[in-house]
N, C-alpha and C. Protein backbone atom coordinates (compact mmCIF):
# COMPACT_ATOMS: atom_id res chain seq x y z
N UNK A 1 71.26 74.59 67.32
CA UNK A 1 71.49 73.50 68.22
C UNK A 1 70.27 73.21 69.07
N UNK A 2 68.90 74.18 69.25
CA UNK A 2 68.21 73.92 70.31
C UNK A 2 67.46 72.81 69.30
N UNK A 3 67.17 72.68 68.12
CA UNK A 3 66.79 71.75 67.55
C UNK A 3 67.23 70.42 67.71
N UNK A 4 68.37 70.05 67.52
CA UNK A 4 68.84 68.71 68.17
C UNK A 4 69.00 68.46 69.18
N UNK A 5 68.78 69.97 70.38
CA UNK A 5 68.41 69.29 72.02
C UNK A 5 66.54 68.75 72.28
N UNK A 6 66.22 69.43 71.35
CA UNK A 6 64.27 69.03 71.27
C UNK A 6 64.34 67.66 70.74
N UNK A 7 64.79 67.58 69.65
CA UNK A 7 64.87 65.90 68.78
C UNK A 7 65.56 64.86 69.92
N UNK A 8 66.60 65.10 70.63
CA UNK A 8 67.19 64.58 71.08
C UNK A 8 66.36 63.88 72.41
N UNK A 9 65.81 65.25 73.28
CA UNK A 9 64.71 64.84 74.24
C UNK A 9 63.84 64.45 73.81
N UNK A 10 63.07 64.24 72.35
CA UNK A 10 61.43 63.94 71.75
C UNK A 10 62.15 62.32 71.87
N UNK A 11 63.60 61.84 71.26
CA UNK A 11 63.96 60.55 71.23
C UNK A 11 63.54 59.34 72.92
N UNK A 12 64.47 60.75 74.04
CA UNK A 12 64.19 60.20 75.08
C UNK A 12 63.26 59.83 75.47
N UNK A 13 61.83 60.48 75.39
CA UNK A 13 61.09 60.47 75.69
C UNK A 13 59.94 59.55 75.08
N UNK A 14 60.25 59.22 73.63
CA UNK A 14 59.59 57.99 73.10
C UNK A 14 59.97 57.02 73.77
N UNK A 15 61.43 56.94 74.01
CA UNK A 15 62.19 55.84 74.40
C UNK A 15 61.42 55.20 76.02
N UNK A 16 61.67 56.36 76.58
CA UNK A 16 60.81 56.05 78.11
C UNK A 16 59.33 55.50 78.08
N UNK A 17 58.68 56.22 77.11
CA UNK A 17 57.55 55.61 77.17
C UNK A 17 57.42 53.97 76.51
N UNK A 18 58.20 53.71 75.48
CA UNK A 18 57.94 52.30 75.12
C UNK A 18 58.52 51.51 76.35
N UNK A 19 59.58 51.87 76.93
CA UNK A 19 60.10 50.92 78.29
C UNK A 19 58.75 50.74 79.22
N UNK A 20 58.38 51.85 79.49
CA UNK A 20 57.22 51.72 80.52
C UNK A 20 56.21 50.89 79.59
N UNK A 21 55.82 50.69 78.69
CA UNK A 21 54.63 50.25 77.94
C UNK A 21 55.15 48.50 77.52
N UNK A 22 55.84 48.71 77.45
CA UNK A 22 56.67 47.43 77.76
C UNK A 22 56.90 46.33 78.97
N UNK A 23 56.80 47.47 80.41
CA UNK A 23 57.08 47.29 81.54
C UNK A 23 55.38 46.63 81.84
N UNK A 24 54.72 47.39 81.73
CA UNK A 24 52.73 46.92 81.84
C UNK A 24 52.61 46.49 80.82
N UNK A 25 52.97 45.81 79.97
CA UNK A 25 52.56 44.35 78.96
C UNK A 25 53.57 43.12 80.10
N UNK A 26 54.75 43.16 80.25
CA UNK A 26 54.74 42.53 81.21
C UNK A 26 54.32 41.93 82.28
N UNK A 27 54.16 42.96 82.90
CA UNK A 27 52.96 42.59 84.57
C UNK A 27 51.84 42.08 84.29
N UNK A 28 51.19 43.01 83.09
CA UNK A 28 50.16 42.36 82.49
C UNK A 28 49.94 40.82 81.89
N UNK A 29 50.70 40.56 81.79
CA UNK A 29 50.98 38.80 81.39
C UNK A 29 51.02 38.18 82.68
N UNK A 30 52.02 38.43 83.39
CA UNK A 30 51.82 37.65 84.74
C UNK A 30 50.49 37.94 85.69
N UNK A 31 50.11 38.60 85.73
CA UNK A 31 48.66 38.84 86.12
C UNK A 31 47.32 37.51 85.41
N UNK A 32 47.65 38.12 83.82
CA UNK A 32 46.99 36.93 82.97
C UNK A 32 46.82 35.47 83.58
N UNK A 33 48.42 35.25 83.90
CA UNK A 33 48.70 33.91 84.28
C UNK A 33 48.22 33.88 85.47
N UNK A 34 48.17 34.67 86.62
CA UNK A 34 47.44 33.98 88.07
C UNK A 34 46.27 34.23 87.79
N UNK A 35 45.80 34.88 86.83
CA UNK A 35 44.15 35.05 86.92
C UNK A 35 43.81 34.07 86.29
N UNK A 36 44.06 33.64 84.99
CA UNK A 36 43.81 32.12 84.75
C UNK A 36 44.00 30.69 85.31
N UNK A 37 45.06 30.68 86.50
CA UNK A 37 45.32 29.71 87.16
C UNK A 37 44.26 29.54 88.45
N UNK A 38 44.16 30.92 88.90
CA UNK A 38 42.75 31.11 90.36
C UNK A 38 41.68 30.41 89.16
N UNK A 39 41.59 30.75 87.82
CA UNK A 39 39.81 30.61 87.83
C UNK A 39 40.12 29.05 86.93
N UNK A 40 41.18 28.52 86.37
CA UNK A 40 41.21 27.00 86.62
C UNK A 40 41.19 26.16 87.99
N UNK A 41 41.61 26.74 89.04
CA UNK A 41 41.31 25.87 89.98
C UNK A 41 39.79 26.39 90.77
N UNK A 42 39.14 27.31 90.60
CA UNK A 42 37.97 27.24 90.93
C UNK A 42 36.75 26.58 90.66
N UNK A 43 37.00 26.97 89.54
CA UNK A 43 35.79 26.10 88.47
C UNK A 43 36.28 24.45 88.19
N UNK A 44 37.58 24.27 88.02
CA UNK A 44 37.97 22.60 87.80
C UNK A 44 37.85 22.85 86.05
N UNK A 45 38.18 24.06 85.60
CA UNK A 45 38.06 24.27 83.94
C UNK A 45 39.20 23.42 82.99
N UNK A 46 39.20 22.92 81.85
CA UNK A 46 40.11 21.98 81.58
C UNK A 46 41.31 23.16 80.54
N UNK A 47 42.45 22.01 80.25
CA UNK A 47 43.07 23.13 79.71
C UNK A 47 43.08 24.30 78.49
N UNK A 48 42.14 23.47 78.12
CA UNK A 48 41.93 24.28 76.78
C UNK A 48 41.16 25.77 76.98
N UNK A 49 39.73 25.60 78.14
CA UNK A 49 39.22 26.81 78.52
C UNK A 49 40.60 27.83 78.93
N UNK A 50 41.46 27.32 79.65
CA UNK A 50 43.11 28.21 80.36
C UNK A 50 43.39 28.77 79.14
N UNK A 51 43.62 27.81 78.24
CA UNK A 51 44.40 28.46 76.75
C UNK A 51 43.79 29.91 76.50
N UNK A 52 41.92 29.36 76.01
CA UNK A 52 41.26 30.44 76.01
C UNK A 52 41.34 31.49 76.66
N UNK A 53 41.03 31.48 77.57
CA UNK A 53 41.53 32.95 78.91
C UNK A 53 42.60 33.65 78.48
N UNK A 54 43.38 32.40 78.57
CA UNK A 54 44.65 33.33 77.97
C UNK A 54 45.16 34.27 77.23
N UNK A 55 44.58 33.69 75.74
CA UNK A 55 44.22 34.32 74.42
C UNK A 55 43.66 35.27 74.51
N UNK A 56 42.68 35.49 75.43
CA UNK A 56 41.70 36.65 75.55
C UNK A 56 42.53 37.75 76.13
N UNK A 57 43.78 37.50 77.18
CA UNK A 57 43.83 38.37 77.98
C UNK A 57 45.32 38.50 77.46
N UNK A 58 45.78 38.29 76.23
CA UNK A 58 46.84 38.40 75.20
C UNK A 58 45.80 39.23 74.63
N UNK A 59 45.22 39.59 73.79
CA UNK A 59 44.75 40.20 72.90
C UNK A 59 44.19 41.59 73.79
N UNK A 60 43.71 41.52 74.67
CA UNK A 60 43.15 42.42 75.13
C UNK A 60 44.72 43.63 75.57
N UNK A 61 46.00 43.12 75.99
CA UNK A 61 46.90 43.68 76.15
C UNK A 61 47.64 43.78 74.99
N UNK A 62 47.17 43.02 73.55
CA UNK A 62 47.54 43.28 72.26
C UNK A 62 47.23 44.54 71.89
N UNK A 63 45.31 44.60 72.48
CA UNK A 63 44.82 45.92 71.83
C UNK A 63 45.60 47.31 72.55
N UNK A 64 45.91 47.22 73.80
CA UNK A 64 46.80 48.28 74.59
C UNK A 64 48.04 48.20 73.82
N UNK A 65 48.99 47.56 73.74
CA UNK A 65 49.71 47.86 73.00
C UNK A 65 49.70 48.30 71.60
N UNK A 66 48.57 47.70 71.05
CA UNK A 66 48.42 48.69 69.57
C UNK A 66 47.81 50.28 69.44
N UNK A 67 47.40 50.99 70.58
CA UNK A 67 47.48 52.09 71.43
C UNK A 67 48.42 52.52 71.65
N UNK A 68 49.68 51.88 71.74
CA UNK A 68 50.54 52.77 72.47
C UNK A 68 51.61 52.69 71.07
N UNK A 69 51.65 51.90 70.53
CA UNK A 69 52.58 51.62 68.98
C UNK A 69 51.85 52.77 68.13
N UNK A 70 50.86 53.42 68.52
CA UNK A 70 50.65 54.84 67.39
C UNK A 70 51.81 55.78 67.70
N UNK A 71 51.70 55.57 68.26
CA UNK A 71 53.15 57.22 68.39
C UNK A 71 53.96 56.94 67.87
N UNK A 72 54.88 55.97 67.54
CA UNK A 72 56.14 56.02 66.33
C UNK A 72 55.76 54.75 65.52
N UNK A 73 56.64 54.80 64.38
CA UNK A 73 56.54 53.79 63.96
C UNK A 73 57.64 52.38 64.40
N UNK A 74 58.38 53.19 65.42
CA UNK A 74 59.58 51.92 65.82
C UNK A 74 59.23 51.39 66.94
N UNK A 75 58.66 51.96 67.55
CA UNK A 75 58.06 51.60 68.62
C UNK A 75 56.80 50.50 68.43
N UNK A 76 56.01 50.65 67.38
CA UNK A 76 54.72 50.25 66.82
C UNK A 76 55.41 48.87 66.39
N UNK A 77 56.57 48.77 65.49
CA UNK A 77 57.27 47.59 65.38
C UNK A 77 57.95 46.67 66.44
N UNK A 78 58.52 47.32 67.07
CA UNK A 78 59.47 46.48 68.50
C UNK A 78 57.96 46.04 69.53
N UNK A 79 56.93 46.86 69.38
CA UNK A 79 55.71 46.07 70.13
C UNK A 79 55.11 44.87 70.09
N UNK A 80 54.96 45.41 68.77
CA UNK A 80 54.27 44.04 67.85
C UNK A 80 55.25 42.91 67.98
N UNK A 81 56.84 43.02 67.73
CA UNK A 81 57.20 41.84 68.04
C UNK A 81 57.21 41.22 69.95
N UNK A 82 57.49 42.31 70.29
CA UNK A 82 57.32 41.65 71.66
C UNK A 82 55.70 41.19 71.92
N UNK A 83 54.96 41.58 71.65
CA UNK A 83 53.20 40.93 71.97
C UNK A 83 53.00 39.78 70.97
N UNK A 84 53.85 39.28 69.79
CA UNK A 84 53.84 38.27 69.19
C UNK A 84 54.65 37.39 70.24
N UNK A 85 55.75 37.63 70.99
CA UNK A 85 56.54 36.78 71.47
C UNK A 85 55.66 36.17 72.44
N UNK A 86 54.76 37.39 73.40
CA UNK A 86 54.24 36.98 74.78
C UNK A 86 53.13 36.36 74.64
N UNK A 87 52.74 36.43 73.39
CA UNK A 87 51.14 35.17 72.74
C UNK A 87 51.98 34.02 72.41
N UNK A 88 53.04 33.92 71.98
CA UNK A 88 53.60 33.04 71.85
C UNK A 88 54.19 32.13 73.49
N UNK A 89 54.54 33.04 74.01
CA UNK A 89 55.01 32.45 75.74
C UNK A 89 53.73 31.52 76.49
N UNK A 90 52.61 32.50 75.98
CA UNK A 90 51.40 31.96 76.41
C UNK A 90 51.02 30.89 76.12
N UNK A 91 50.81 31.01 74.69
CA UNK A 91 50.49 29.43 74.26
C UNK A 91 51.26 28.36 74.23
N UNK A 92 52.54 28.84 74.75
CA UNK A 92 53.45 27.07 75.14
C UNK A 92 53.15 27.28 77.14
N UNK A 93 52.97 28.04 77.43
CA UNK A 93 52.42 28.04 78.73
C UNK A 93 51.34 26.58 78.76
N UNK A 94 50.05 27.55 78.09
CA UNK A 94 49.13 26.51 78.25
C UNK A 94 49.29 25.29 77.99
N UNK A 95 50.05 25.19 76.80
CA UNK A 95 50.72 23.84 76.52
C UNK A 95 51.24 22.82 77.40
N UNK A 96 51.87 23.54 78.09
CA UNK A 96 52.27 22.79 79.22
C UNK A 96 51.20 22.22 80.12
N UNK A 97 50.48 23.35 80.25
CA UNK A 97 48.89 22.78 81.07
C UNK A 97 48.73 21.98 80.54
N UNK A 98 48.21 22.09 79.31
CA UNK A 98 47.94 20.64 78.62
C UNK A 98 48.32 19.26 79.38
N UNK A 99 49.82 19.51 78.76
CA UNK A 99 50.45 17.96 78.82
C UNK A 99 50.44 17.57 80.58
N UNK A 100 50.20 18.57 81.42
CA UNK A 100 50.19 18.36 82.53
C UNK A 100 48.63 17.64 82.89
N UNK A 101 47.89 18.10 82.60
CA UNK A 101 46.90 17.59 82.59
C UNK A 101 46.53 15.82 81.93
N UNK A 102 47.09 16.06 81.10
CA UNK A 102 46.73 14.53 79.96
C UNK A 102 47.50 13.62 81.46
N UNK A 103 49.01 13.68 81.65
CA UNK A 103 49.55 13.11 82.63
C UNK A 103 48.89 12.71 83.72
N UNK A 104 48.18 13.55 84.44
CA UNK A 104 47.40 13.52 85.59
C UNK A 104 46.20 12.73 84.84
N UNK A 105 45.78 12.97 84.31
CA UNK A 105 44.52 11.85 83.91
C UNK A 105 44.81 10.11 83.31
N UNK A 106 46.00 10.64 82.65
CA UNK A 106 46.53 9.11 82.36
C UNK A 106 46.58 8.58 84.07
N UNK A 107 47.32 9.05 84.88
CA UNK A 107 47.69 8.49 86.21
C UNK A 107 46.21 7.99 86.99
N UNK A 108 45.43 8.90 86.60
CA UNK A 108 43.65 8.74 87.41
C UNK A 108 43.78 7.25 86.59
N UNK A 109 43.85 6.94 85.71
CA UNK A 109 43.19 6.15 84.73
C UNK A 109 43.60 4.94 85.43
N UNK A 110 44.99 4.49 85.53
CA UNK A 110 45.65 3.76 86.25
C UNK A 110 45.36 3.58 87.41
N UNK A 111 45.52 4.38 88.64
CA UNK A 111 44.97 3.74 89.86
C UNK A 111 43.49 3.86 89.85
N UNK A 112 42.35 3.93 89.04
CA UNK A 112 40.99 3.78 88.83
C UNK A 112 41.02 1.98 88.68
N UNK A 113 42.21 1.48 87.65
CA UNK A 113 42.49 0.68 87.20
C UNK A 113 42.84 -0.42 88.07
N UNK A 114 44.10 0.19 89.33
CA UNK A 114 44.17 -0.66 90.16
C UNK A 114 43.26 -1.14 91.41
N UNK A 115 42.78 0.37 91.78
CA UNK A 115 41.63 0.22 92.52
C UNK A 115 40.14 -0.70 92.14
N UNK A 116 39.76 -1.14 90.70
CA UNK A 116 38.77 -1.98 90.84
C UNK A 116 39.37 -3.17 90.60
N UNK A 117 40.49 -3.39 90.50
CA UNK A 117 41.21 -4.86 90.79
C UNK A 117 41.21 -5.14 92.06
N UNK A 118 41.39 -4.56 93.14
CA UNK A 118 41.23 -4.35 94.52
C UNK A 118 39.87 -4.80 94.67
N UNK A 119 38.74 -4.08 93.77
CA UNK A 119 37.74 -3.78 94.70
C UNK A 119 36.73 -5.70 94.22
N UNK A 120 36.98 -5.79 92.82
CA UNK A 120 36.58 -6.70 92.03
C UNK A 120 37.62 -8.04 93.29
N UNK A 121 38.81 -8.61 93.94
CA UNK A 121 39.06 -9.72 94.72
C UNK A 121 38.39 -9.37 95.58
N UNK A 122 37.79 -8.26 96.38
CA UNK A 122 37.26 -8.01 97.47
C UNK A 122 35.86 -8.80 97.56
N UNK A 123 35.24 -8.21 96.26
CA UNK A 123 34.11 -8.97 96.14
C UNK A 123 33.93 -10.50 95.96
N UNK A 124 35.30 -10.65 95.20
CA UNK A 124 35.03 -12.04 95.17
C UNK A 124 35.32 -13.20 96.56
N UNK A 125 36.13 -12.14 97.32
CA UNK A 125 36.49 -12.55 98.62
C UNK A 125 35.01 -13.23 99.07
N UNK A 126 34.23 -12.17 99.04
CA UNK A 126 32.79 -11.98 100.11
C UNK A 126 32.03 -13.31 99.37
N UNK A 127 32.22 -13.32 98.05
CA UNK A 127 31.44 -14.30 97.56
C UNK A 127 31.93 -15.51 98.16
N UNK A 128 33.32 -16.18 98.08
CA UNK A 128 33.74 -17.29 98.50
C UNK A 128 33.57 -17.50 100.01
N UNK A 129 33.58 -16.35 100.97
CA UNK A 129 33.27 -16.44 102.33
C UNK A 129 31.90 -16.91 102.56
N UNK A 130 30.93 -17.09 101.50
CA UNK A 130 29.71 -16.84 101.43
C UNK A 130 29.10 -18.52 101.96
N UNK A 131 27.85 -18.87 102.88
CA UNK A 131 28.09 -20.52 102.62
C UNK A 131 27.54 -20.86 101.20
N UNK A 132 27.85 -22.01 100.88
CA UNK A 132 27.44 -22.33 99.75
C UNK A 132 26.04 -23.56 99.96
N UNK A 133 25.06 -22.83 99.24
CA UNK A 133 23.97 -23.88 99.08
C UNK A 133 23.88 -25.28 99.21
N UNK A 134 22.76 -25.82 100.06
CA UNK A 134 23.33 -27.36 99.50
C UNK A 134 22.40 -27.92 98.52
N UNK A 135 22.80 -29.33 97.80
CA UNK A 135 22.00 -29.78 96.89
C UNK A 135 21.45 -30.87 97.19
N UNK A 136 21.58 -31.29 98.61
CA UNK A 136 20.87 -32.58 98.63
C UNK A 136 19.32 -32.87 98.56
N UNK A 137 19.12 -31.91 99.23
CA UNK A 137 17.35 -31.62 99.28
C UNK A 137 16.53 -31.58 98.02
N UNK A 138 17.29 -30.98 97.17
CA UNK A 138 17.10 -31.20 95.20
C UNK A 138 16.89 -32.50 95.29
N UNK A 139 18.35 -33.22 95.07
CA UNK A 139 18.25 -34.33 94.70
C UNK A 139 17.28 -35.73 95.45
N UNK A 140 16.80 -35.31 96.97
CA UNK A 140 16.27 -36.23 97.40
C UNK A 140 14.83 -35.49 96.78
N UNK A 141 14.28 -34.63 96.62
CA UNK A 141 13.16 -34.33 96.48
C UNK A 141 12.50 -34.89 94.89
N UNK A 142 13.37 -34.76 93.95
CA UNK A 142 13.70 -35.72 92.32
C UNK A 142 13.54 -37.16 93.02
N UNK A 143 13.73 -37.46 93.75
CA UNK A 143 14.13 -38.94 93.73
C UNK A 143 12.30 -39.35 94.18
N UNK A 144 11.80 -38.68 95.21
CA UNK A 144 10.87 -38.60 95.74
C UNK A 144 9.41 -38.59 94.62
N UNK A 145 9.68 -37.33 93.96
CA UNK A 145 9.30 -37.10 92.64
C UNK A 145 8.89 -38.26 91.78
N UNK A 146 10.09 -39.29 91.52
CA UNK A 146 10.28 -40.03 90.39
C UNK A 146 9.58 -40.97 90.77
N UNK A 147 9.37 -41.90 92.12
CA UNK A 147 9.03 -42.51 92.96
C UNK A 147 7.21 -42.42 93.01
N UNK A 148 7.10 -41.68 92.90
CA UNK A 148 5.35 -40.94 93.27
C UNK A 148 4.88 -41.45 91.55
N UNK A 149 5.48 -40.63 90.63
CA UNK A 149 5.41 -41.22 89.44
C UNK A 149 5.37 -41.97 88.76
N UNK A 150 5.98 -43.37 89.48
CA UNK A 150 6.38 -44.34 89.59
C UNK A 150 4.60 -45.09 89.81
N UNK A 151 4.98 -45.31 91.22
CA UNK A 151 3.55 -45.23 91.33
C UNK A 151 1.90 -45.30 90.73
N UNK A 152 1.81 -43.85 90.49
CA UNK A 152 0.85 -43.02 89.77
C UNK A 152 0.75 -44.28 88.91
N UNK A 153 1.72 -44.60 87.84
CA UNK A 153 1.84 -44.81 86.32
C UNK A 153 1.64 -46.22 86.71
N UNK A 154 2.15 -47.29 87.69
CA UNK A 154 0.97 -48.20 87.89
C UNK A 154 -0.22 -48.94 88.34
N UNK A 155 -0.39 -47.97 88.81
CA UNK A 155 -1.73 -48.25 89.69
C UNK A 155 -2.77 -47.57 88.43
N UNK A 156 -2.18 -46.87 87.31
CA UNK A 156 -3.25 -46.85 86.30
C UNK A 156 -3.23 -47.78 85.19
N UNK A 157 -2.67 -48.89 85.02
CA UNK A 157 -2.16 -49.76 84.20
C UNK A 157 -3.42 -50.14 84.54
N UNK A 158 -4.14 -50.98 82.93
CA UNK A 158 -4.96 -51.91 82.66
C UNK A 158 -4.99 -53.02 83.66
N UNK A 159 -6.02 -53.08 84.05
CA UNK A 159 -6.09 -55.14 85.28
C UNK A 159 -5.89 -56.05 84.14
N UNK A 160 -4.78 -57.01 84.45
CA UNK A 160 -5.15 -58.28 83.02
C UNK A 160 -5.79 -59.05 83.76
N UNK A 161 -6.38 -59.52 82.92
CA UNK A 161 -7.73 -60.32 83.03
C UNK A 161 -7.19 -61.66 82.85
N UNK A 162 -7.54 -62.71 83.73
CA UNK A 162 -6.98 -64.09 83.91
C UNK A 162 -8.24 -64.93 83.35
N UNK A 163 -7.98 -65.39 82.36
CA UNK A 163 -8.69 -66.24 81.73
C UNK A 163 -8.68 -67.68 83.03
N UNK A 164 -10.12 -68.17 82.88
CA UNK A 164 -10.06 -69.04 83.89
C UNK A 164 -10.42 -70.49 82.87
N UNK A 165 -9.70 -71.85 82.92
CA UNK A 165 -10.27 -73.05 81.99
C UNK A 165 -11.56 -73.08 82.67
N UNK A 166 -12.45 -73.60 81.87
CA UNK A 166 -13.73 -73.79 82.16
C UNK A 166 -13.74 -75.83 82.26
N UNK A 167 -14.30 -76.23 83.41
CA UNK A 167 -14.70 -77.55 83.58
C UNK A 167 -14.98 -78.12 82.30
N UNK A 168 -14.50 -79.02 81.65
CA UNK A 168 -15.32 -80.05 80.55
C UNK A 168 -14.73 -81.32 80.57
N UNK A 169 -15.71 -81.78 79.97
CA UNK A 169 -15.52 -82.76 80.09
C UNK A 169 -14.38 -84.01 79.53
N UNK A 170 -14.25 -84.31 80.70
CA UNK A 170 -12.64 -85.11 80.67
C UNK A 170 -12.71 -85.88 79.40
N UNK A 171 -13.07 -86.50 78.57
CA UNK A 171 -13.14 -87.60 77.39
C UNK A 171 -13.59 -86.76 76.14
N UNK A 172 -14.46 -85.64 76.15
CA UNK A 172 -15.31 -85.02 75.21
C UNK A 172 -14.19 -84.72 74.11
N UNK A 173 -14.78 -84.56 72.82
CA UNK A 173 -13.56 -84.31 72.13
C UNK A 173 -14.33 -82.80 71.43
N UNK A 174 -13.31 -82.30 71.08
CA UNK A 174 -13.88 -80.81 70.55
C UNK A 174 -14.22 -81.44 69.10
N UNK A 175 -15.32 -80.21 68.88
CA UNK A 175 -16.30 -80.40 67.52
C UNK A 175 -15.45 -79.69 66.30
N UNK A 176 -15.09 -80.26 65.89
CA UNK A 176 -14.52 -79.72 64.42
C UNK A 176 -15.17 -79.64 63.33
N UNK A 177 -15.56 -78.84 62.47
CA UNK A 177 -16.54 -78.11 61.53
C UNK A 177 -17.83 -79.16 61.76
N UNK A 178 -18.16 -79.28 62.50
CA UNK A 178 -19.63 -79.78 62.65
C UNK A 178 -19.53 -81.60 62.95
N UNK A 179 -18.48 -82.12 62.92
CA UNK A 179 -17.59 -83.47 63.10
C UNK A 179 -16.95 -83.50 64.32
N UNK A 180 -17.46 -85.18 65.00
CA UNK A 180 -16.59 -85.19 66.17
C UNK A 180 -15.63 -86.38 65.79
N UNK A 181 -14.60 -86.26 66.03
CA UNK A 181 -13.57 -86.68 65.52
C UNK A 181 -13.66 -87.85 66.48
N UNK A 182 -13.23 -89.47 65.56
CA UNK A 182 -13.64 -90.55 66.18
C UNK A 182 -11.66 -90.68 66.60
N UNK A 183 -11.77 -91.38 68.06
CA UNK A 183 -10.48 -91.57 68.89
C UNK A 183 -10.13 -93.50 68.17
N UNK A 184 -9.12 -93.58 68.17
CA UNK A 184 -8.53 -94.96 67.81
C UNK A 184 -8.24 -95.73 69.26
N UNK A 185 -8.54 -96.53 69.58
CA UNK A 185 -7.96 -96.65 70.76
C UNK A 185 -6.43 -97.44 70.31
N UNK A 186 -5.52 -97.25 71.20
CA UNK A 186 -4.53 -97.93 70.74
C UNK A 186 -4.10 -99.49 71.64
N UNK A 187 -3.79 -100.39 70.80
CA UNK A 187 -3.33 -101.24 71.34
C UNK A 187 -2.19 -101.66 72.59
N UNK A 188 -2.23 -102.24 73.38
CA UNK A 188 -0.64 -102.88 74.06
C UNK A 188 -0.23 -103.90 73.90
């Protein structure tokens, strides 16, 4: 019988130790989680670096637990599924970061959105408050312009030249090819 009181206590005593090893993979996860949450909000790291961390600090309490799963083989099994579960807890954890994140940036996106609608009437406010130029001074200065040009363009025009009749004589008759053409006098 002292044999099945030794087996019996070797049982207990595996037993205690996987609870406790069980108990620090636990804590150890929640630890994970505020230590990745302090060094996302320090740095401003996005979610995927969190994931990472995470992963890291799953595996690193993977490798402790695959340390402590040498001593039996049932124990080595019921570990492994619980450190599959808590990589698994993890990565819908981060997940959640995720989608928490996308949310919060969709929302930036939007009041970024409303805010330069704001900022874009503001400006246009300032513009319309603004005086507006005038154009008369243009237009009288063109007119002025056209005027001068005006000008210019005749006072360089050719002088015409005024032919003046020359005195002759009142009766004379013009010479036609070398012939002076005899006058009829006419009767009354």
């Amino acid at each position: 019988m002292d044999e099945v009181d030794v087996m019996t206590r070797a049982g207990e005593n595996v037993g205690k130790a996987v609870g406790t090893g069980l108990k620090a993979a636990r804590e150890g996860v929640v630890r994970a989680g505020h230590a990745a949450e302090v060094k996302l909000a320090e740095r401003g790291i996005t979610a995927d670096h969190v994931r990472g961390a995470l992963v890291e600090r799953a595996d690193t309490l993977m490798g402790k637990a695959e340390d402590w799963e040498k001593q039996t083989r049932r124990s080595r099994k019921r570990l492994a599924k619980k450190s599959a579960q808590t990589r698994a807890d993890l990565m819908s954890r981060a997940e959640v970061v995720r989608k928490e994140v996308k949310k919060a940036a969709k929302h930036a996106r939007k009041d970024a959105k409303v805010r330069a609608k704001e900022i874009r009437k503001a400006a246009a406010q300032l513009g319309a408050d603004a005086p507006k130029r005038r154009r008369w001074p243009w237009v009288l200065g063109l007119l002025i312009a056209a005027a001068a040009a005006g000008y210019v363009a005749m006072t360089r025009r050719p002088q015409e030249v005024q032919l003046h009749e020359e005195d002759q004589v009142p009766h004379a008759e013009p010479v036609l090819n070398g012939q002076v053409p005899v006058q009829k006098e006419h009767v009354k």
